[in-house]
Each structure stands twice: as structure tokens, then as C-alpha cells.
Protein backbone atom coordinates (compact mmCIF):
# COMPACT_ATOMS: atom_id res chain seq x y z
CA UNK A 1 12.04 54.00 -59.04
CA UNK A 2 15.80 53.68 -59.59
CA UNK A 3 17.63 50.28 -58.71
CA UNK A 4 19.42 51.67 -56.20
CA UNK A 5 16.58 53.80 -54.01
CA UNK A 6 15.28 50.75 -54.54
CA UNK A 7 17.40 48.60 -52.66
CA UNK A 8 18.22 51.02 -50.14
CA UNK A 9 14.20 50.89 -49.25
CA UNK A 10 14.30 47.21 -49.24
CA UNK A 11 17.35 47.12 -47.44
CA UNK A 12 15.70 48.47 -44.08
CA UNK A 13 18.74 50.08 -44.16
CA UNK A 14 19.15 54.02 -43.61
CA UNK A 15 19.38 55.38 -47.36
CA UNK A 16 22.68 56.94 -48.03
CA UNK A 17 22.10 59.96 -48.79
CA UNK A 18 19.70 60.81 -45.61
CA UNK A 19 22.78 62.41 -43.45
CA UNK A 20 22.54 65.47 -46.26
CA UNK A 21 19.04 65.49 -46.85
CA UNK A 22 19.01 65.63 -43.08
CA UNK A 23 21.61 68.73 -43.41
CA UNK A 24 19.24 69.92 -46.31
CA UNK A 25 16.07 70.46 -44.30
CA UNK A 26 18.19 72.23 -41.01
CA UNK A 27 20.09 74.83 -43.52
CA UNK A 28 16.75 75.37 -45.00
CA UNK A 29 14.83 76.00 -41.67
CA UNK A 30 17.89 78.37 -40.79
CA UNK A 31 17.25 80.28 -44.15
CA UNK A 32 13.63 80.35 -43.23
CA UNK A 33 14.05 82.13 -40.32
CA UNK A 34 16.03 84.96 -41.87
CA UNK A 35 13.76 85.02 -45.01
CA UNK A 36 12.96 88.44 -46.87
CA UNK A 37 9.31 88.65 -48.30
CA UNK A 38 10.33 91.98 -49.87
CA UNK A 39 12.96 90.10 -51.86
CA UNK A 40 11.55 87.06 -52.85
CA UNK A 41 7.85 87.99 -53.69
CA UNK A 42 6.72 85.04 -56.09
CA UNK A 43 4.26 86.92 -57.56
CA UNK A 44 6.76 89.57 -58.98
CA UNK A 45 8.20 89.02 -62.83
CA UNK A 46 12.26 88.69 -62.67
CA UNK A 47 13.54 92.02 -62.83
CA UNK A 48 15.82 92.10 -66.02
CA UNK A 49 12.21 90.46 -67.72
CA UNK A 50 14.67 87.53 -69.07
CA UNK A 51 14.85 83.51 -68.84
CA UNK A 52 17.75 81.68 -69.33
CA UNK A 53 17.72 78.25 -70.10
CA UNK A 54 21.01 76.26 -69.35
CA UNK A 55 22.31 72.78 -68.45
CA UNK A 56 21.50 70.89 -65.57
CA UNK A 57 25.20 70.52 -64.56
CA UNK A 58 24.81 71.17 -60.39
CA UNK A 59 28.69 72.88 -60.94
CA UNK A 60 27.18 75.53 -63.11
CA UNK A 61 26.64 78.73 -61.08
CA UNK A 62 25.14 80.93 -63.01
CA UNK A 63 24.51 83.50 -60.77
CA UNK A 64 28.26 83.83 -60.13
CA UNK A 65 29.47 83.65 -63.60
CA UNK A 66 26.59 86.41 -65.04
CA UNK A 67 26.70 88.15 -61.62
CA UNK A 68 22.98 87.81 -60.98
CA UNK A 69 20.92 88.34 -57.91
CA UNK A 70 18.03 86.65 -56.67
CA UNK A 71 15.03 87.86 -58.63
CA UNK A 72 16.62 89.11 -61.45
CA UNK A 73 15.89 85.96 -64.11
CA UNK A 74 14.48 82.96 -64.25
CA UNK A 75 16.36 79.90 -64.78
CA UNK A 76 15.26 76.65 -66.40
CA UNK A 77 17.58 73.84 -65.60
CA UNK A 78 17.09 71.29 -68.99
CA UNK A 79 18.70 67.78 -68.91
CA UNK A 80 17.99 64.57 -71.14
């Protein structure tokens, strides 16, 4: 466990980042209710049959730079 989830838990304090995870989970459950099983069938192979493996950088958007849609690769995030 990192030092500082750590003291945030010991703390009794509210953990900082719980106002977004908060904002997380209600954005999901709005997704949720709009959510396409035709479109996001987990058992189907990406379309373009391709994996693309890139850095974990969150301000890396791959699927606005290669103008991808959902379902067409899969992505593997890699950090060290």
C-alpha cells in the first residue's frame, strides 16, 4: 500500500480522491443505463483483428489520434 493511501486510511479522514471516485461510479451508472450489448459484445474479437500496445500516459487518446471506435482494437496500456 502506498504511503499516502496509507495515511489517508489512518487518518479517519475522507481520502482525497473519494469526491471523483464518487463522480466515477454516477457517470458510470449513467453509461449503464444507455449501454449497447450489440456494440460492446465481449465475446467478439476487435474488428480490425489488431492490438496496440502503447504508454500508460492517461493524456494519450488513442482513439482520437488513430480515429478508432469502440471495438475496433485492443489496447494494452504498459508502464514500468
Amino acid at each position: 500500500m502506498n504511503s499516502i493511501l496509507a495515511a489517508a486510511l489512518n487518518s479517519g479522514g475522507v481520502f482525497p480522491l473519494q469526491p471523483f471516485i464518487d463522480q466515477c461510479c454516477t457517470q458510470n451508472a449513467a453509461y449503464a443505463r444507455t449501454y449497447d450489448e450489440k456494440i460492446y459484445d465481449a465475446r467478439d474479437s476487435p474488428s480490425k483483428h489488431l492490438a496496440i500496445i502503447c504508454c500508460m500516459d492517461a493524456r494519450i487518446d488513442l482513439f482520437r489520434i488513430l480515429r478508432l471506435k469502440p471495438g475496433e482494437v485492443h489496447i494494452i496500456r504498459n508502464g514500468e
